[in-house]
Protein backbone atom coordinates (compact mmCIF):
# COMPACT_ATOMS: atom_id res chain seq x y z
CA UNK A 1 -2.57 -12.90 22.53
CA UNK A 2 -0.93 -9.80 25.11
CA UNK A 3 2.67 -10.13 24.65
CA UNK A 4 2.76 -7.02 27.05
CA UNK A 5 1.25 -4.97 29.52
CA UNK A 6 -1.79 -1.99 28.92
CA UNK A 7 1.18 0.27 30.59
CA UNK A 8 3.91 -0.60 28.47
CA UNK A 9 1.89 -0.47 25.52
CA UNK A 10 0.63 3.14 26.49
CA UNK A 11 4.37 4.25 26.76
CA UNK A 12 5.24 2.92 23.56
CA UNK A 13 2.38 4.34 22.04
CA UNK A 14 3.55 7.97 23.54
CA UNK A 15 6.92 6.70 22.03
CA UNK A 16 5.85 6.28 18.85
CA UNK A 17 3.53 9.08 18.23
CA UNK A 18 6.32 11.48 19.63
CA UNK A 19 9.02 9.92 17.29
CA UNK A 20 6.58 9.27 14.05
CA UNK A 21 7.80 7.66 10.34
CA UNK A 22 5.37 5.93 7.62
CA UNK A 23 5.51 2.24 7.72
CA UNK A 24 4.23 2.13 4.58
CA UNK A 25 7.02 4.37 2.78
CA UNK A 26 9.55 1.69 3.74
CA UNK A 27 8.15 -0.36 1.43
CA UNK A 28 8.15 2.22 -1.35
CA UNK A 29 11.63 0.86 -2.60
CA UNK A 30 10.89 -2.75 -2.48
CA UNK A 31 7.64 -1.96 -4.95
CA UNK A 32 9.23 -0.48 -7.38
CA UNK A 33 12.19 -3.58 -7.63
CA UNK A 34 9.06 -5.58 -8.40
CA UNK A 35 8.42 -3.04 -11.46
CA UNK A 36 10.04 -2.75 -15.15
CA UNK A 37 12.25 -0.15 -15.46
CA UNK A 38 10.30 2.02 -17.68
CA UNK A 39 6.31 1.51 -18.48
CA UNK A 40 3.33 3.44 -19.65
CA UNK A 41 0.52 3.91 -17.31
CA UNK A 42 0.10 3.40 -13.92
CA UNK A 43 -2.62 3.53 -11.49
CA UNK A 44 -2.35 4.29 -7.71
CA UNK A 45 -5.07 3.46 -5.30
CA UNK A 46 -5.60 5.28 -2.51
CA UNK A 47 -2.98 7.94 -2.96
CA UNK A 48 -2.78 9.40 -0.13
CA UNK A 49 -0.22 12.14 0.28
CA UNK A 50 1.05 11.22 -3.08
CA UNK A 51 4.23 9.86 -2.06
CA UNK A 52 4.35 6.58 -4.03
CA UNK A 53 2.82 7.91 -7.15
CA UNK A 54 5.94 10.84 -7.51
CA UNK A 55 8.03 7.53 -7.75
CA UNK A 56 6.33 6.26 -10.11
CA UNK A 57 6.37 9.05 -12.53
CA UNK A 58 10.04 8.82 -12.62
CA UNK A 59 9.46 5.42 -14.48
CA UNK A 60 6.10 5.97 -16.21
CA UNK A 61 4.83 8.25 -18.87
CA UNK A 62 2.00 8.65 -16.69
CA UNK A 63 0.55 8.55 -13.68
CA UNK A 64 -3.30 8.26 -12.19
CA UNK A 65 -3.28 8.80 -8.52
CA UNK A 66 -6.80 8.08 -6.86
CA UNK A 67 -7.97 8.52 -3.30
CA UNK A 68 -11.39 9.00 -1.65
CA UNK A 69 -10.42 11.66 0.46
CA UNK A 70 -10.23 15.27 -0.61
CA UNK A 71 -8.41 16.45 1.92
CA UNK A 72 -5.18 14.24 1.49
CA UNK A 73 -6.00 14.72 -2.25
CA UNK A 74 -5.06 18.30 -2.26
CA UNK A 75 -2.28 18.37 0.20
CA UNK A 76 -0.75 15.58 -2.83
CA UNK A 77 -1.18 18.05 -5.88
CA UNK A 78 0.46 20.74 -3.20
CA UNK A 79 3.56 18.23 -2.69
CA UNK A 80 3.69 17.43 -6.44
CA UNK A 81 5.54 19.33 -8.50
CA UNK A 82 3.87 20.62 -12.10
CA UNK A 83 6.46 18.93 -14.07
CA UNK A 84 5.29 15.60 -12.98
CA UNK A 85 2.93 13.18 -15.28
CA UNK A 86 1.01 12.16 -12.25
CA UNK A 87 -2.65 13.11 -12.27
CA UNK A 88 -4.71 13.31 -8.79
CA UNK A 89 -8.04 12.34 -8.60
CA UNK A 90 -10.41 12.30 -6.11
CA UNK A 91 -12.79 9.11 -6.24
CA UNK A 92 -14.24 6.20 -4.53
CA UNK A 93 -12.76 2.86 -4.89
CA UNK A 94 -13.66 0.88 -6.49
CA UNK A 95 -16.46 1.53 -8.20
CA UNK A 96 -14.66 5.08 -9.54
CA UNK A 97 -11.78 3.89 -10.99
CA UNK A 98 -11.02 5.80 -13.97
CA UNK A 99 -11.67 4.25 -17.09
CA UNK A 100 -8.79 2.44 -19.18
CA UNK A 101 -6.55 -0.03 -17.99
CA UNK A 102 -2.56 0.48 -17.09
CA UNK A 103 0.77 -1.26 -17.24
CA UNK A 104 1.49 -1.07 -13.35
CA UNK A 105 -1.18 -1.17 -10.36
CA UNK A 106 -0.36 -0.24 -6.76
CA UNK A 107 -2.41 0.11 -3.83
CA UNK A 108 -1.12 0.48 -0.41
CA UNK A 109 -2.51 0.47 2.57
CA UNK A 110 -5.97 0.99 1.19
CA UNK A 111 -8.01 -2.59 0.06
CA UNK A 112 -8.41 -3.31 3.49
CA UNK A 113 -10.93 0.04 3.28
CA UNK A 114 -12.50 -2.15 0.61
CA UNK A 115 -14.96 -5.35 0.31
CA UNK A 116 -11.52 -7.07 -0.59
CA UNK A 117 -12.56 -9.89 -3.53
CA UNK A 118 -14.81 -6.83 -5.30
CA UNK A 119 -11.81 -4.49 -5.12
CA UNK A 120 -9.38 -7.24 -6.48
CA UNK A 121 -11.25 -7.91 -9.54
CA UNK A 122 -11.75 -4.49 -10.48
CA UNK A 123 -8.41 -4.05 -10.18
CA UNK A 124 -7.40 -6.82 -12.68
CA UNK A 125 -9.78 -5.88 -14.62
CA UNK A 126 -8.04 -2.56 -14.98
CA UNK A 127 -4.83 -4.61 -15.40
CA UNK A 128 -3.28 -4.16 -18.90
CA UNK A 129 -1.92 -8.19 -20.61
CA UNK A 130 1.71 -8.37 -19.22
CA UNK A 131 0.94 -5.53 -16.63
CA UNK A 132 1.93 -5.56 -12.80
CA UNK A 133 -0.64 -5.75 -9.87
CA UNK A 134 1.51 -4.69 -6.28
CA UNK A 135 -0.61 -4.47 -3.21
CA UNK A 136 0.16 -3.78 0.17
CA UNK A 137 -1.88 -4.47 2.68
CA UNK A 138 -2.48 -4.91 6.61
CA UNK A 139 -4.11 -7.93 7.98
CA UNK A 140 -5.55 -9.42 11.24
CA UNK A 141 -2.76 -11.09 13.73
CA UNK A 142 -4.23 -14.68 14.53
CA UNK A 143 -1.89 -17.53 14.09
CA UNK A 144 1.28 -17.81 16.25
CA UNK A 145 3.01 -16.92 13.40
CA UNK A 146 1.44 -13.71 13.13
CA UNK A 147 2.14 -12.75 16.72
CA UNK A 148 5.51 -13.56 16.80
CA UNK A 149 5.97 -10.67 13.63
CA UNK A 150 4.08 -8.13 15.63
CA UNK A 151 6.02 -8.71 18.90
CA UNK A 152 9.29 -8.76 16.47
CA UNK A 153 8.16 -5.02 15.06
CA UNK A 154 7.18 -3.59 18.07
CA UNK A 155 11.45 -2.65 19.32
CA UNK A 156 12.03 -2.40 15.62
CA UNK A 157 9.53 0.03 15.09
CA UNK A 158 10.63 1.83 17.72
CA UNK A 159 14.19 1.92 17.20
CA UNK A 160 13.87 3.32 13.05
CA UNK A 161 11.39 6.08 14.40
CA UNK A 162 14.05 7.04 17.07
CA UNK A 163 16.47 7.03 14.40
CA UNK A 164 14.62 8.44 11.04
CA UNK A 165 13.81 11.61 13.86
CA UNK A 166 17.54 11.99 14.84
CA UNK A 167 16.41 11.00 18.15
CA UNK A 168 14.00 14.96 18.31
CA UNK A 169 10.16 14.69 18.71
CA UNK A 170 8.81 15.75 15.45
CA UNK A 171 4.84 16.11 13.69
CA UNK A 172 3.85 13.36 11.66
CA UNK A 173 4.28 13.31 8.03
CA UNK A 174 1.77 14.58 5.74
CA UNK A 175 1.68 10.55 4.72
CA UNK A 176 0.71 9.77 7.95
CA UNK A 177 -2.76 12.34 8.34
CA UNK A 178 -5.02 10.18 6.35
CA UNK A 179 -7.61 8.09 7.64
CA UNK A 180 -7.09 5.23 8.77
CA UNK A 181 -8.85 1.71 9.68
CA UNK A 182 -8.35 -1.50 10.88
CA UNK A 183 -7.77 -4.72 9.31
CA UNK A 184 -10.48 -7.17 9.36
CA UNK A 185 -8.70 -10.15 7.56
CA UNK A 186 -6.73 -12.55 8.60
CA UNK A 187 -3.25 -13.49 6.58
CA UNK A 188 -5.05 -17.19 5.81
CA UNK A 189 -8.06 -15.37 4.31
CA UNK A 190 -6.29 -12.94 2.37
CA UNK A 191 -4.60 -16.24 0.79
CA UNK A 192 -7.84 -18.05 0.25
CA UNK A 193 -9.68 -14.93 -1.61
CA UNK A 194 -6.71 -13.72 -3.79
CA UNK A 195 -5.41 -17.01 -5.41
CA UNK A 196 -9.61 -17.25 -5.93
CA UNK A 197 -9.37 -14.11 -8.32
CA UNK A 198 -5.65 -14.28 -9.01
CA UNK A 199 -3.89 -17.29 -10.02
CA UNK A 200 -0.36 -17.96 -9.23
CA UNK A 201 -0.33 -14.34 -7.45
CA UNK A 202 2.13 -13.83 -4.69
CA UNK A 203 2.19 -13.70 -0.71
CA UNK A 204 3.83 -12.94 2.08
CA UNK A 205 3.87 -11.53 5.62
CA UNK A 206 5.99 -8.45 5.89
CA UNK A 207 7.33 -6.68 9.11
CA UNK A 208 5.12 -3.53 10.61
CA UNK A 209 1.96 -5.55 10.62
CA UNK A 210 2.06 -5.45 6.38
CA UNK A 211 1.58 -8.20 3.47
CA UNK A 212 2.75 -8.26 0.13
CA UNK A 213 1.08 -9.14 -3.17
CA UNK A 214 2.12 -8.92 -6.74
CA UNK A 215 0.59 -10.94 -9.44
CA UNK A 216 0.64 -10.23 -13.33
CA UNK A 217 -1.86 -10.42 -15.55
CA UNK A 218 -1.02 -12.94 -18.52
CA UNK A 219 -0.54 -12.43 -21.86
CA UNK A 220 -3.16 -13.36 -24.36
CA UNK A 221 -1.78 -16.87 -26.25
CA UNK A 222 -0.77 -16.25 -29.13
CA UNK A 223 -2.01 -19.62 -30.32
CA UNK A 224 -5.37 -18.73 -29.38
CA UNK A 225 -5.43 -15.06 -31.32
């Protein structure tokens, strides 16, 4: 579906990379609402520059922040100060998850990388009882629906970057020089597969071409201990 031309979309692409900000850091806030106040340990997937996981150290008592590239990896202990309980590691996901399991998961922008039902399961299986699973995650545009949200964020998008810059040209964040890759899935299959692995887990289409998922992992019955 072309909502517009190849020569409006190559201004706004000139647009956009001269007036840069991380879709993916605007939904930094809403992650942690959907996160206790205070917890124990907490494992972020595909780190990046590290961002996210500095916000979560001012909740947890500690931190593992994993990503497959090096590169990013060390530009995120760089941005990180000492004092911080976050711990970088540089691994391949998800087959090199670090052992243990953790009170709150987040991965962002990353399981689309991944063969997505594999990745999930690891992931709950790294899921402490009680514990917090938030992904973020781009999908494929297909239904009407999804085209409708994409045409919606495409003067938004441009309008925040405009305004986040103070209307100057500027570099893109360290946040934003990781690689990237496109999404393969469509919203519908994302559904199907992760209600498969997760029961009662939690969907929805976000603006900026993103989805939402939380799900926690139940508590053991007590009847049955």
């Amino acid at each position: 579906m072309r909502m517009m031309s190849p020569r409006v979309l190559r201004a706004l692409e000139r647009f956009n990379a001269a007036y840069p900000w991380d879709h993916n850091a605007h939904y930094h806030r809403w992650i942690l609402r959907q996160l206790p106040a205070r917890f124990g340990g907490a494992l972020d997937v595909g780190s990046g520059s590290g961002d996210l996981a500095r916000l979560l150290a001012g909740r947890a008592a500690a931190v593992t922040a994993v990503d497959a590239d090096p590169v990013i990896t060390a530009r995120a202990q760089e941005l990180t100060p000492a004092a911080l309980p976050v711990t970088f590691t540089v691994a391949e996901v998800p087959d090199g998850l670090p052992d243990g399991s953790y009170d709150v998961i987040t991965c962002v922008a990353t399981i689309h990388h991944l063969p997505f039902t594999q990745a999930l399961v690891r992931l709950r299986r790294h899921l402490a009882p009680g514990g917090t699973l938030v992904v973020l995650g781009l999908f494929r545009a297909r239904t009407p629906v999804d085209h409708l949200l994409g045409a919606l964020a495409v003067p938004a998008n441009a309008a925040i970057g405009w305004m986040k810059n103070k209307g100057r040209p500027a570099p893109r964040p360290a946040s934003m020089t990781a690689r990237t890759r496109p999404a393969g899935m469509t919203f519908r299959e994302i559904v199907r597969e992760a209600g498969d692995v997760l029961p009662g887990v939690r969907l929805r289409r976000r603006l900026f071409w993103r989805y939402s998922l939380v799900w926690q992992q139940p508590r053991p019955d007590r009847a049955s201990l």
